[in-house]
C-alpha atoms as a PDB file:
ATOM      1  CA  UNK A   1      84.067  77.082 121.013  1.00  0.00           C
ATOM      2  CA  UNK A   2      83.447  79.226 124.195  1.00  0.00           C
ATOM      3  CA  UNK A   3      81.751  82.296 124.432  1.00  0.00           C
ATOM      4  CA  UNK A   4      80.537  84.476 127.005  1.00  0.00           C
ATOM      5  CA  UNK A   5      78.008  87.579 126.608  1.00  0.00           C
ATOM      6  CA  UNK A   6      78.895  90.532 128.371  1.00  0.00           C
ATOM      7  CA  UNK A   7      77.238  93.214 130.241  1.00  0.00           C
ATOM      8  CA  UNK A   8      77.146  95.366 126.495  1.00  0.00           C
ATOM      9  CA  UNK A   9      75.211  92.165 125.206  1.00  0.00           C
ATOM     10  CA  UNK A  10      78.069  91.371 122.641  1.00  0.00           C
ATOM     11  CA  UNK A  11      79.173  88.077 122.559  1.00  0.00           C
ATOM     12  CA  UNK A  12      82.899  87.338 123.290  1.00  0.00           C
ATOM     13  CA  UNK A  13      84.841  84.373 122.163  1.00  0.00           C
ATOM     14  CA  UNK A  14      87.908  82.656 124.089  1.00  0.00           C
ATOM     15  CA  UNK A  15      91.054  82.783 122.694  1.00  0.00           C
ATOM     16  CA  UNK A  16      92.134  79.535 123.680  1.00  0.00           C
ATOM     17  CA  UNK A  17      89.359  77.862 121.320  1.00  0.00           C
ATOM     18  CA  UNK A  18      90.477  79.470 118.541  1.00  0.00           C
ATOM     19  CA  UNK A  19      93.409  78.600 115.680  1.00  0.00           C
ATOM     20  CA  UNK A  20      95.291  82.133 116.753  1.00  0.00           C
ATOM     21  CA  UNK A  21      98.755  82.110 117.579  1.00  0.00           C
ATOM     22  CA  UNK A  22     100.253  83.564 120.821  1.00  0.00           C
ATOM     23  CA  UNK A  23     102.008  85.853 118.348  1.00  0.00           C
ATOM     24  CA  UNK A  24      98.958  87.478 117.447  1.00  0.00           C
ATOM     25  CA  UNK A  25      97.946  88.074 121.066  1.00  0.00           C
ATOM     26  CA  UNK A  26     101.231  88.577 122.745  1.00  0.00           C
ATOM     27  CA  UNK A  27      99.828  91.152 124.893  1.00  0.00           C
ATOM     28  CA  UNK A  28      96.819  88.943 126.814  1.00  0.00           C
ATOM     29  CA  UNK A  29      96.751  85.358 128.289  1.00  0.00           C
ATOM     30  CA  UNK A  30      95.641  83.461 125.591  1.00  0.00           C
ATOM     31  CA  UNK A  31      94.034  81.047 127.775  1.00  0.00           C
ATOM     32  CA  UNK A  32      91.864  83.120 129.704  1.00  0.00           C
ATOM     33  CA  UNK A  33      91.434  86.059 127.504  1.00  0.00           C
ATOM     34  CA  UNK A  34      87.383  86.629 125.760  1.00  0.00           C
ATOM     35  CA  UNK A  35      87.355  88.958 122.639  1.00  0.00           C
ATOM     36  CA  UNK A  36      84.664  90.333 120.421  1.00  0.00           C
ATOM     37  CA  UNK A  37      85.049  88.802 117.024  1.00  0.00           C
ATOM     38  CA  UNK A  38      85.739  92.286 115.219  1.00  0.00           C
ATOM     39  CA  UNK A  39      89.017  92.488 117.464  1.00  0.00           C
ATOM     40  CA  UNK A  40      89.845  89.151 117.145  1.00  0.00           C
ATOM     41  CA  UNK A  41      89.487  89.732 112.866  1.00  0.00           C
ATOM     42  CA  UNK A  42      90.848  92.525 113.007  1.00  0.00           C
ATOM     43  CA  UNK A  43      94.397  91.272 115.148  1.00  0.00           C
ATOM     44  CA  UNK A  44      94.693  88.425 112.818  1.00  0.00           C
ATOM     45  CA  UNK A  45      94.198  90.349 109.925  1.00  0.00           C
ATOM     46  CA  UNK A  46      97.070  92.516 110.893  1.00  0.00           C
ATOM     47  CA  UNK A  47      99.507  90.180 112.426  1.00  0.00           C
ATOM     48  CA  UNK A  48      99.177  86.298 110.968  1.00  0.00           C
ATOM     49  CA  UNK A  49      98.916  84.752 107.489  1.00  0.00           C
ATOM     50  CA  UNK A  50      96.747  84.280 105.049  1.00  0.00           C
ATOM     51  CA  UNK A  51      96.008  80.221 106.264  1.00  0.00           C
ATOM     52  CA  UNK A  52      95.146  81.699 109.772  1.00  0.00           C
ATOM     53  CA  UNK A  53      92.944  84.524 108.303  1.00  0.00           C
ATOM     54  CA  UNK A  54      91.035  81.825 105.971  1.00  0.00           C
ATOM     55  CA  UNK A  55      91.122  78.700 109.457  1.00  0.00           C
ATOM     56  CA  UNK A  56      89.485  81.252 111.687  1.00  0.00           C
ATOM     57  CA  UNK A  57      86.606  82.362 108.787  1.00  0.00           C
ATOM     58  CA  UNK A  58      85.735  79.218 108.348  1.00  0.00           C
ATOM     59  CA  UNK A  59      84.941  78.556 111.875  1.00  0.00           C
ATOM     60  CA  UNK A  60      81.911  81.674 112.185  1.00  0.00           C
ATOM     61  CA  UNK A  61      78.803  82.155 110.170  1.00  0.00           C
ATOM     62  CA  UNK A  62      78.297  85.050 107.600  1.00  0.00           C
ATOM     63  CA  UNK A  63      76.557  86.896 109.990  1.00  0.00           C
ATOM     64  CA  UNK A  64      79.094  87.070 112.672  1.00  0.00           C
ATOM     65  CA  UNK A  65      81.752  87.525 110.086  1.00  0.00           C
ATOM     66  CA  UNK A  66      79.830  90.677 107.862  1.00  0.00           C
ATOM     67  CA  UNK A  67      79.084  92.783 111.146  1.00  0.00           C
ATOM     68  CA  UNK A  68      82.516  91.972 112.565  1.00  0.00           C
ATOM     69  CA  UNK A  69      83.949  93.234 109.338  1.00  0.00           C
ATOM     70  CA  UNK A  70      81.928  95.921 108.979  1.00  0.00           C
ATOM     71  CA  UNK A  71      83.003  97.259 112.439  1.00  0.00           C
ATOM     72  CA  UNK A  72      86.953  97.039 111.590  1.00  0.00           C
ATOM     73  CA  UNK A  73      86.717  98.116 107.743  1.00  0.00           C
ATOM     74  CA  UNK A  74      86.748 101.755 108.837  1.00  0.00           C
ATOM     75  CA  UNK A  75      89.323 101.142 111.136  1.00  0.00           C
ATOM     76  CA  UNK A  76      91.763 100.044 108.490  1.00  0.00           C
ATOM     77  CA  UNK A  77      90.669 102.671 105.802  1.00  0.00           C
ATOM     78  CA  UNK A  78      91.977 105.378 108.419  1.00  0.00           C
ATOM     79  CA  UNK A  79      95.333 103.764 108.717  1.00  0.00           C
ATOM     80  CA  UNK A  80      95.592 105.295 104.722  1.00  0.00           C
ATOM     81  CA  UNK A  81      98.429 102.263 103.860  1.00  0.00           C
ATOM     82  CA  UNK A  82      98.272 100.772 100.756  1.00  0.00           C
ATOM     83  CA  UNK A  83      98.696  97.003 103.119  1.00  0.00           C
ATOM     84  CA  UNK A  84      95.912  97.649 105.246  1.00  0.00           C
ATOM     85  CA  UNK A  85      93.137  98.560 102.842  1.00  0.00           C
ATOM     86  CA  UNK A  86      94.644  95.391 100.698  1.00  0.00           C
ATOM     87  CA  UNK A  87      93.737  93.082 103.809  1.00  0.00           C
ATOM     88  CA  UNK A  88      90.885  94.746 104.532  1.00  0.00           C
ATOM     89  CA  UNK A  89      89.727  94.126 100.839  1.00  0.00           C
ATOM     90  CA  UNK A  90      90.875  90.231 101.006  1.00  0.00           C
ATOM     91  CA  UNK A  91      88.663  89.845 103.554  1.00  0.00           C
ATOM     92  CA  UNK A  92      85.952  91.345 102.536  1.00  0.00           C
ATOM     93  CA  UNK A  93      86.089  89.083  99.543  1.00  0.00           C
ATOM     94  CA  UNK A  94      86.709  85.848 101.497  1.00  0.00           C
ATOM     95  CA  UNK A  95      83.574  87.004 103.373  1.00  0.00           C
ATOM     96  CA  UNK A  96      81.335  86.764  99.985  1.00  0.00           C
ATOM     97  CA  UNK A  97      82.690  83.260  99.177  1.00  0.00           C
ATOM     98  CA  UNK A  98      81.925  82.302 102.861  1.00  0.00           C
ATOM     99  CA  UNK A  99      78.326  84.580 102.085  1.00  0.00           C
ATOM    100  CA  UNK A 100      78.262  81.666  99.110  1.00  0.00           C
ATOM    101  CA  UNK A 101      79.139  78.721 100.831  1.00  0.00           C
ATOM    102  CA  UNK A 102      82.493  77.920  99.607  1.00  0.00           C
ATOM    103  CA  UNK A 103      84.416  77.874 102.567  1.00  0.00           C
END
């Protein structure tokens, strides 16, 4: 998987290496586009399934995947829908199996 760091020393991750659909990303090149992992989480979250949410987890480590989350979970509190703060929720507890090495 590609990444780049950029000039705000955050580490960006290409599309293209990734199991996101062009769906999800309609609005970028997939194949040249670099995203933070928070924004990638947090497009996937809100436009693909369940088996996309759980395929891209599994590819980052706890680490990556707790900060990213923390940075979006705020985010999808202040959208105040019942949907959002249920996906936000699911991931936050596929993040603590992933924390205990079942996925």
């Amino acid at each position: 998987m590609e990444k780049i760091i950029d000039k705000n020393k955050e580490v960006l991750y290409r599309l293209k290496d990734l199991p996101v659909s062009r769906g999800t990303f309609w609005y970028c090149d997939i194949d040249k586009s670099y995203f933070p992992l928070s924004k990638i989480l947090y497009q996937v979250l809100e436009n693909s399934d369940l088996n996309s949410i759980l395929k891209l987890v599994s590819m980052f480590n706890f680490d990556e995947l707790e900060t990213a989350y923390k940075k979006i979970k705020p985010e999808f509190y202040k959208k105040r829908e019942i949907g959002y703060i249920a996906l936000i929720e699911l991931l936050e507890i596929i993040i603590d199996i992933k924390k205990d090495g079942q996925i």
